[in-house]
C-alpha atoms as a PDB file:
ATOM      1  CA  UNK A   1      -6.388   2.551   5.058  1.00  0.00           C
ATOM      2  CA  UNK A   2      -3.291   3.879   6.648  1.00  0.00           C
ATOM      3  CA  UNK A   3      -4.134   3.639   9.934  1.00  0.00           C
ATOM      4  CA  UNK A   4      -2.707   5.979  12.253  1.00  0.00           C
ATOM      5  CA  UNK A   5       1.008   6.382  11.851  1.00  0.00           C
ATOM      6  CA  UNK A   6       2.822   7.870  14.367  1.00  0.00           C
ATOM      7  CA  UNK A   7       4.972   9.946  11.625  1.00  0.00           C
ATOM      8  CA  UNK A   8       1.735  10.942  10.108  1.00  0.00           C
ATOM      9  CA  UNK A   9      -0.752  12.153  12.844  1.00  0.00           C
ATOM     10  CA  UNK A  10      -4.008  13.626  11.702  1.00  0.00           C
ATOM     11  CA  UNK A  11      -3.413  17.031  13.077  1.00  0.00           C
ATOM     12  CA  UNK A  12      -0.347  17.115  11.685  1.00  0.00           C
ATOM     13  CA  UNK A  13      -1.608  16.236   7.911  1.00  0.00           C
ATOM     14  CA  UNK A  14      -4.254  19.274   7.997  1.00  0.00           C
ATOM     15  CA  UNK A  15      -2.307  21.736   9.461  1.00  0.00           C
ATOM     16  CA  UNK A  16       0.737  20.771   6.585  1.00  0.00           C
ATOM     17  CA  UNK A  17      -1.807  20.981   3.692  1.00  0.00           C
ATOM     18  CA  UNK A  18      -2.528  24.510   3.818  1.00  0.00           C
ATOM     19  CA  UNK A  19       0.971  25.251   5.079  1.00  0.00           C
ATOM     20  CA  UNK A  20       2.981  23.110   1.964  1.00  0.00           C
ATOM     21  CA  UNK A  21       0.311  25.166  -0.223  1.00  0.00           C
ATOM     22  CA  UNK A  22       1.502  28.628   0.635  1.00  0.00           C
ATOM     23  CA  UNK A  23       5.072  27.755   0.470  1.00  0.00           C
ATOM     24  CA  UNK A  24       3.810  26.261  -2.900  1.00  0.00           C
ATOM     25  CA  UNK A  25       2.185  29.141  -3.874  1.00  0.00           C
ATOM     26  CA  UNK A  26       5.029  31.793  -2.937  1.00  0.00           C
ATOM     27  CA  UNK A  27       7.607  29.673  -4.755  1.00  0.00           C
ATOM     28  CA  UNK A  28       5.480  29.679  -7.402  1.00  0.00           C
ATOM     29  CA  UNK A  29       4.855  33.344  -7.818  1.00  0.00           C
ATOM     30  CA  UNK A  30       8.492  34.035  -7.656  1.00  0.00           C
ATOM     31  CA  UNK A  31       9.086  31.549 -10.212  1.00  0.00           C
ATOM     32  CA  UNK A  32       6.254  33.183 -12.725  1.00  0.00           C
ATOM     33  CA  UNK A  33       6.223  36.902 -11.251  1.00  0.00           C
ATOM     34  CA  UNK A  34       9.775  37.453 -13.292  1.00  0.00           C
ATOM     35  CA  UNK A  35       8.538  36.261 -16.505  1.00  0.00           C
ATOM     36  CA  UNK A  36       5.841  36.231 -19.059  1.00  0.00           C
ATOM     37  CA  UNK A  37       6.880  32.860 -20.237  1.00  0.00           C
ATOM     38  CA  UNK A  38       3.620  30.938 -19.928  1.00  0.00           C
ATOM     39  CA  UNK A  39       5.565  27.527 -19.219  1.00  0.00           C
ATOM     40  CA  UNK A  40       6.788  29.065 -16.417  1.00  0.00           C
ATOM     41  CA  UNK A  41       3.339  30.276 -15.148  1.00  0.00           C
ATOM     42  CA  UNK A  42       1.976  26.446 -15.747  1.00  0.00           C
ATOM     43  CA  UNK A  43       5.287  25.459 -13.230  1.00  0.00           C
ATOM     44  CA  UNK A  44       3.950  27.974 -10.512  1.00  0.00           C
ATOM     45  CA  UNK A  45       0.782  26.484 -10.484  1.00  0.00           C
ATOM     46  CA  UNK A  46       1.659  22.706 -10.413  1.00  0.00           C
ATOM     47  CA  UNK A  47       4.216  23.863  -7.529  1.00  0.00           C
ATOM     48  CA  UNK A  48       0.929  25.385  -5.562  1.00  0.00           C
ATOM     49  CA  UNK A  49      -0.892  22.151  -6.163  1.00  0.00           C
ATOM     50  CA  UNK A  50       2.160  19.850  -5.321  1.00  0.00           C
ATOM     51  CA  UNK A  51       2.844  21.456  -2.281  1.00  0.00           C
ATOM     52  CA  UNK A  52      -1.094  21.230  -0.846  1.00  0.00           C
ATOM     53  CA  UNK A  53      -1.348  17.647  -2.531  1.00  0.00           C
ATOM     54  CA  UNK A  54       2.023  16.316  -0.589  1.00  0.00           C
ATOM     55  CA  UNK A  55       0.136  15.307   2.473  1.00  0.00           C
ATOM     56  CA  UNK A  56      -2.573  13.858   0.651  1.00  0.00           C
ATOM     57  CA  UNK A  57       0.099  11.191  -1.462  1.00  0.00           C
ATOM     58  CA  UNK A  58       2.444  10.901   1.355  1.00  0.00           C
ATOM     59  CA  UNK A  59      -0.753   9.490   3.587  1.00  0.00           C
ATOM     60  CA  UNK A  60      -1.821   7.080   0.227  1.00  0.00           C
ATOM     61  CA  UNK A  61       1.800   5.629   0.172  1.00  0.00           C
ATOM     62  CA  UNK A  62       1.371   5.048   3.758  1.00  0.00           C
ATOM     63  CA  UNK A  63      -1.435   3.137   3.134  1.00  0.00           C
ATOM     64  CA  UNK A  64      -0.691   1.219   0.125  1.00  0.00           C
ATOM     65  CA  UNK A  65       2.381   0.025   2.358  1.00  0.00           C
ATOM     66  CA  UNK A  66       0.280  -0.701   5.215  1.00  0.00           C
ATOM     67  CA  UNK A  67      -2.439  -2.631   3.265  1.00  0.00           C
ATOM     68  CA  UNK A  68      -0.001  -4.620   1.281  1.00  0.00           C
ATOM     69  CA  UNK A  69       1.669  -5.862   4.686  1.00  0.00           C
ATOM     70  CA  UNK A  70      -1.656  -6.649   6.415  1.00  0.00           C
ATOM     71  CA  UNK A  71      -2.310  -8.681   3.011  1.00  0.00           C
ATOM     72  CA  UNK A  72       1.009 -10.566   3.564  1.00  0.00           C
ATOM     73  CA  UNK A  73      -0.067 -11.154   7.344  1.00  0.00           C
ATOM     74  CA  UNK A  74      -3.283 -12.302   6.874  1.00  0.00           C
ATOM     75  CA  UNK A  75      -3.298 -16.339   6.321  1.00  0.00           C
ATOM     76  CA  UNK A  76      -0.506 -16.445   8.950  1.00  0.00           C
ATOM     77  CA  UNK A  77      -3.098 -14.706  11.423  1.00  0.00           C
ATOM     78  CA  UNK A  78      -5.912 -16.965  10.408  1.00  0.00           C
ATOM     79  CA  UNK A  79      -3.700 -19.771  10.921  1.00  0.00           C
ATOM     80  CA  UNK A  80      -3.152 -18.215  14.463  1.00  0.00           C
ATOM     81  CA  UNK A  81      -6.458 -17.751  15.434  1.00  0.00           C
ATOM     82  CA  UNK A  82      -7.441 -21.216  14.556  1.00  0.00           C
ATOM     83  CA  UNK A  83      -5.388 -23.079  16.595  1.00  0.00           C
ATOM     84  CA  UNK A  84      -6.661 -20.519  19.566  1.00  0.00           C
ATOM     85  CA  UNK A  85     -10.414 -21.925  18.673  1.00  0.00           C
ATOM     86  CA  UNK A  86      -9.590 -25.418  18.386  1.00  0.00           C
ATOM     87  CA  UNK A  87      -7.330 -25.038  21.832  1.00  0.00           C
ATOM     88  CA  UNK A  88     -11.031 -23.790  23.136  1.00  0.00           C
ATOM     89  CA  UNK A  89     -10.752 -19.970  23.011  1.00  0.00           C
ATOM     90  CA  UNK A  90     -13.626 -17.994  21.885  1.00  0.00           C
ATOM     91  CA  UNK A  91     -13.273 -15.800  18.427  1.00  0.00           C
ATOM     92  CA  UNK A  92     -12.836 -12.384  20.309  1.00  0.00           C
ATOM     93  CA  UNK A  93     -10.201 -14.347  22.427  1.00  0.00           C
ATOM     94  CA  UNK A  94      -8.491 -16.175  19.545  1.00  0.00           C
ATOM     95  CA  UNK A  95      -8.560 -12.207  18.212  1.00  0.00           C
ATOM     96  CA  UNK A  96      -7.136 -10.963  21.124  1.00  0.00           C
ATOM     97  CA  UNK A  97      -4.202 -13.246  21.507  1.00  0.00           C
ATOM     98  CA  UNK A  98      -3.353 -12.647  17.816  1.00  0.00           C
ATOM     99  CA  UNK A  99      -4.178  -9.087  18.385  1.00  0.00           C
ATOM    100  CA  UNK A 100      -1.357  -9.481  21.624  1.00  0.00           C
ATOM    101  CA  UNK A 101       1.014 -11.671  20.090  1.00  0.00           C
ATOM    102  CA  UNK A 102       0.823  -9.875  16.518  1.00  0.00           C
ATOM    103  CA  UNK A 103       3.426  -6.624  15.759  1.00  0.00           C
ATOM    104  CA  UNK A 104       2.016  -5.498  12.383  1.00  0.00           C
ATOM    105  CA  UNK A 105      -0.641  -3.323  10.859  1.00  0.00           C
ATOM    106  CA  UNK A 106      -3.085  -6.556  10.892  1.00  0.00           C
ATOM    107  CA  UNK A 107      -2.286  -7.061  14.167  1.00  0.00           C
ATOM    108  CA  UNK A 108      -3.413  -3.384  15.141  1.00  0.00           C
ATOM    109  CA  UNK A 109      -6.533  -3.504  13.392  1.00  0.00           C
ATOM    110  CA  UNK A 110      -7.789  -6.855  15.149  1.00  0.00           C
ATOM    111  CA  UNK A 111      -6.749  -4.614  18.445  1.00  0.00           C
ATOM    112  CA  UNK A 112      -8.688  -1.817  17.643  1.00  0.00           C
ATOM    113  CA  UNK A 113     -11.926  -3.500  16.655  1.00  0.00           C
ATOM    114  CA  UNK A 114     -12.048  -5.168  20.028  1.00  0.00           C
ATOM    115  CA  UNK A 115     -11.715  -2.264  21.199  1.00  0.00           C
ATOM    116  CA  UNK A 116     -14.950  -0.773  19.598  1.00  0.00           C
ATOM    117  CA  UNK A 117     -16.963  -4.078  21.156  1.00  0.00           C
ATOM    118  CA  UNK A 118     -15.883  -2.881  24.390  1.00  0.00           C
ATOM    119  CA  UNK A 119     -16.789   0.622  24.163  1.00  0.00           C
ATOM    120  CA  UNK A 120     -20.480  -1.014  23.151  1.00  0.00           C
ATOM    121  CA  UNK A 121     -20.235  -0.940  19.290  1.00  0.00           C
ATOM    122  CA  UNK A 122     -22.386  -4.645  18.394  1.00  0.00           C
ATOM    123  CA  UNK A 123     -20.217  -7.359  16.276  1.00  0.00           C
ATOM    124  CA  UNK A 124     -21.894  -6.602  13.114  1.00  0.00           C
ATOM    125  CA  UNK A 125     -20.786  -3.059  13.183  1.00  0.00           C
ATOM    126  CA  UNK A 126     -16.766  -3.617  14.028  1.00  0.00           C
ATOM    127  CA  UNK A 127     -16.229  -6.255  11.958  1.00  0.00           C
ATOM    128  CA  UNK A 128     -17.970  -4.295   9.084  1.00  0.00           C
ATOM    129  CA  UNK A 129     -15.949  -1.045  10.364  1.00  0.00           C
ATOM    130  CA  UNK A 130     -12.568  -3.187  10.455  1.00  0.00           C
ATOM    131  CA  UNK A 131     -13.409  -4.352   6.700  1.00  0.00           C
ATOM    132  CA  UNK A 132     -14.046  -0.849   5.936  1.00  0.00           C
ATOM    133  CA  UNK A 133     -10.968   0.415   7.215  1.00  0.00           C
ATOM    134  CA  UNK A 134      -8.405  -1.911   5.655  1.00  0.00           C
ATOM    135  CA  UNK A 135     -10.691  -1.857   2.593  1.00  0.00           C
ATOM    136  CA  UNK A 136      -8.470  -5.228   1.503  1.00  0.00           C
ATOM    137  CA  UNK A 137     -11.032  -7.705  -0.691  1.00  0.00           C
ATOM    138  CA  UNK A 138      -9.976 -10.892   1.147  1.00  0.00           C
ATOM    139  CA  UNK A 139     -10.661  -9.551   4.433  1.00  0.00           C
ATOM    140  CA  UNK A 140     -14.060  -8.009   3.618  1.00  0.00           C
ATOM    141  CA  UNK A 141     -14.690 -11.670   2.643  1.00  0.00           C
ATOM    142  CA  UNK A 142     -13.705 -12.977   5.656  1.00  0.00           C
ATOM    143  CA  UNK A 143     -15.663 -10.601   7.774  1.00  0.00           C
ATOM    144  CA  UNK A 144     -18.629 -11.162   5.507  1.00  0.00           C
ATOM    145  CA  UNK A 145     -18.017 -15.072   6.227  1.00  0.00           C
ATOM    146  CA  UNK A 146     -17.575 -14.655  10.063  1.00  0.00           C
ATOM    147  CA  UNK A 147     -21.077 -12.784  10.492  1.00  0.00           C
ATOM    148  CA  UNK A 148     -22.657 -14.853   8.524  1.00  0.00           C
ATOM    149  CA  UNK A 149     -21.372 -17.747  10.547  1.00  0.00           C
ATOM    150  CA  UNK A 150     -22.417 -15.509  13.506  1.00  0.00           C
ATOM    151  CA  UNK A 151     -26.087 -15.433  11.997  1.00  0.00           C
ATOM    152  CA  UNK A 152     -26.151 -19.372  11.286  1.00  0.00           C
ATOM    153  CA  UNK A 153     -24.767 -20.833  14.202  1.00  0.00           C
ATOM    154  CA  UNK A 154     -21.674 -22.533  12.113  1.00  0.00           C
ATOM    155  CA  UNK A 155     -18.425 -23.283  13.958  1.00  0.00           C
ATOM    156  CA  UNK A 156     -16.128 -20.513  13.633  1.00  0.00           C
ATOM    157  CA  UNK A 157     -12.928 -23.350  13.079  1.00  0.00           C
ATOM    158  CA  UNK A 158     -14.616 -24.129   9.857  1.00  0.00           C
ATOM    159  CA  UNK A 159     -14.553 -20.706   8.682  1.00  0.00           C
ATOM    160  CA  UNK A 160     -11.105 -20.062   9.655  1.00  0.00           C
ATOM    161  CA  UNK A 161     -10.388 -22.899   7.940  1.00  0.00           C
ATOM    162  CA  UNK A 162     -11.294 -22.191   4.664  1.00  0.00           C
ATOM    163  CA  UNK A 163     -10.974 -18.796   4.813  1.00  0.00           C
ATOM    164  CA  UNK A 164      -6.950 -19.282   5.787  1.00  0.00           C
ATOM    165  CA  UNK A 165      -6.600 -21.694   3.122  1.00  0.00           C
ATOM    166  CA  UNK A 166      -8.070 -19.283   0.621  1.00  0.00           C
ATOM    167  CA  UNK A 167      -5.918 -16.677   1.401  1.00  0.00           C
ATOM    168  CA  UNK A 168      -2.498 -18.608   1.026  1.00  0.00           C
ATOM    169  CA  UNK A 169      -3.730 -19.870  -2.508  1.00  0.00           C
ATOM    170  CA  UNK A 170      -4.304 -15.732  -3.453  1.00  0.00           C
ATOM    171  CA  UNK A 171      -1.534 -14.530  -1.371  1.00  0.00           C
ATOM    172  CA  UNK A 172       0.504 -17.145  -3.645  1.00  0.00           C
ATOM    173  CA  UNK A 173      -1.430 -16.048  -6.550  1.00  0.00           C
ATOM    174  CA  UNK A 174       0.573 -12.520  -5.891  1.00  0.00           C
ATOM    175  CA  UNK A 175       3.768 -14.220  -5.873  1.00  0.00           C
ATOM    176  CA  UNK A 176       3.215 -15.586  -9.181  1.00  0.00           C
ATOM    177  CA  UNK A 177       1.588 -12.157 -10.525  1.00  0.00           C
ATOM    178  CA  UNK A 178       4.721 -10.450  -9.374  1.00  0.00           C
ATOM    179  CA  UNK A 179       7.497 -12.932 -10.547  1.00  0.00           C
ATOM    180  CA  UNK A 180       5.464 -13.100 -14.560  1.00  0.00           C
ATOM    181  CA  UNK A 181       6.111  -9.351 -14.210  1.00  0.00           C
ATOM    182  CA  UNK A 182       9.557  -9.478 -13.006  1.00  0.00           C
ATOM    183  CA  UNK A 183      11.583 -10.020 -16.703  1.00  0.00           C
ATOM    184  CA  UNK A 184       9.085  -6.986 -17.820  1.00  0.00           C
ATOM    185  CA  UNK A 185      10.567  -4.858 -14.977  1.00  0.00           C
ATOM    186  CA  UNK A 186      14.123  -5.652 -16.062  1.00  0.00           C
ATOM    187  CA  UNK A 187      13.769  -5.037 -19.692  1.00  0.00           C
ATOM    188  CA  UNK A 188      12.909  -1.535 -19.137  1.00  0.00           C
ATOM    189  CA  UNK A 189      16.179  -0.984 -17.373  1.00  0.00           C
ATOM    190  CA  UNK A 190      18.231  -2.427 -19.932  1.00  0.00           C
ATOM    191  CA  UNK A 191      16.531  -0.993 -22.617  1.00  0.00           C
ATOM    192  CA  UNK A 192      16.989   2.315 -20.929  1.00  0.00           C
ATOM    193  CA  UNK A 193      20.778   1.892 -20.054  1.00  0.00           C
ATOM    194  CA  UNK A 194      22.604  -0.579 -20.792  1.00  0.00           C
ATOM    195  CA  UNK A 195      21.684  -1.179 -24.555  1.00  0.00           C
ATOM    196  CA  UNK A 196      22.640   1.887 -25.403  1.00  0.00           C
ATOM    197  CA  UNK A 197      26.033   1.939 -23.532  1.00  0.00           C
ATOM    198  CA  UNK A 198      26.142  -1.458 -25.555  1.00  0.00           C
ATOM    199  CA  UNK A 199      25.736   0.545 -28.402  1.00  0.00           C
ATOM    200  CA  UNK A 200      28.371   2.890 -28.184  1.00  0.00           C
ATOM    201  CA  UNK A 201      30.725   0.377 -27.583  1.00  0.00           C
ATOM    202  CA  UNK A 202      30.195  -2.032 -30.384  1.00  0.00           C
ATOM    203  CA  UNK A 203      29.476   0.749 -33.047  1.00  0.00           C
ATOM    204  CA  UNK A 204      31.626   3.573 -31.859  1.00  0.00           C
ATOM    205  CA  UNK A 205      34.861   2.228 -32.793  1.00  0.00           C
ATOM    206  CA  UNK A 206      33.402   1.384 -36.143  1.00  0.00           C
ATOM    207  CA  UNK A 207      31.408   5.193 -36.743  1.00  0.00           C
ATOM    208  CA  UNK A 208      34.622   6.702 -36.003  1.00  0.00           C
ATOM    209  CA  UNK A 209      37.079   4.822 -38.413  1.00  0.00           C
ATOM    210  CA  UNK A 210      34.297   5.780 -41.062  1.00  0.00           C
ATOM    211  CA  UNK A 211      33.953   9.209 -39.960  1.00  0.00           C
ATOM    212  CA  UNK A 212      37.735   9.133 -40.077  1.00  0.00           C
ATOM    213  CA  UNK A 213      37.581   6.951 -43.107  1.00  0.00           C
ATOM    214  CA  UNK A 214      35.708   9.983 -45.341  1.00  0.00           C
ATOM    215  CA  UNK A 215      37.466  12.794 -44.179  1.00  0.00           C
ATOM    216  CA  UNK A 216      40.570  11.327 -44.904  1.00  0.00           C
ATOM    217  CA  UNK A 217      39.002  10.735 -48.755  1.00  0.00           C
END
């Protein structure tokens, strides 16, 4: 799901586990070795685990990022690829033009699975390897629809098509989902900080000249 970053190679992911976990684990044993407190014994361990775990999260942000932009990209590629078909390009061509023209993760991914056709991997298998890898629902659907279009002889336009215009109903589904959540977001903020600085400043004045108020009494 996160591809292959360049700032996140594989190599360098396993050789920083087990190196973040010994810096973990020596931090941690100087934090606990100087004190029987059992708190601070708990702290030494969650610093070992943080420090082998880093990798791990860093590599899941990656790909949360990656899959969310590939999810933004998606009806715009469709779109793409459909004017390639109707213009009379094959599906592998309309996918390698909007592989070529393309700069995102999306674009990437359509790269690499013509990539596996040329190295002999079938159809079937890289467009179920390509779903597998983005592992994003409305693209599994869209391979699923492709091979079965593949299977029944019916024109690839059609299925771009449809599948495009599904995906800028969800992908303005999100949009909606996000903005309903948006005044939740905000309360949180001002329930955290600014209400109580509100607070302070309304009822201070008034605490204190009653404070004042009773001592003077």
């Amino acid at each position: 799901m996160a591809g292959r970053p360049p700032s996140l190679p594989l190599g360098r992911v396993l050789a920083a586990k087990p190196l973040l976990g010994l810096l973990g684990a020596l931090f941690g044993f100087l934090i606990s070795s100087n004190s029987s407190s059992g708190i601070l014994k708990l702290l030494g361990i969650f610093v070992v685990l943080l420090g082998y775990f880093i990798p791990d999260l860093m590599l899941y942000s990656k790909g949360q990022e990656r899959q969310k932009a590939m999810q933004l990209e998606l009806a715009n590629t469709m779109d793409q690829m459909l004017i390639s078909v109707e213009a009379g390009l094959g599906f592998e061509g309309a996918m390698a033009r909007a592989g070529e023209n393309g700069k995102g993760p999306l674009a990437e991914e359509l790269v690499r699975t013509l990539q596996d056709m040329q190295v002999g991997r079938s159809r079937r298998e890289s467009y179920l390897a390509l779903a597998e890898r983005t592992n994003i629902p409305e693209l599994r659907s869209f391979v699923q629809a492709v091979i079965q279009a593949d299977i029944y002889g019916i024109a690839i336009s059609r299925v771009l098509r449809v599948q495009a215009k599904v995906m800028r109903v969800k992908r303005r589904q999100r949009a909606e989902e996000k903005a309903m959540k948006l005044p939740v977001m905000v309360l949180f903020p001002l329930l955290l900080f600014i209400f109580p600085v509100l607070f302070i400043a309304i009822l201070g004045p008034a605490i204190i000249n009653a404070i004042a108020t009773f001592s003077g009494g």
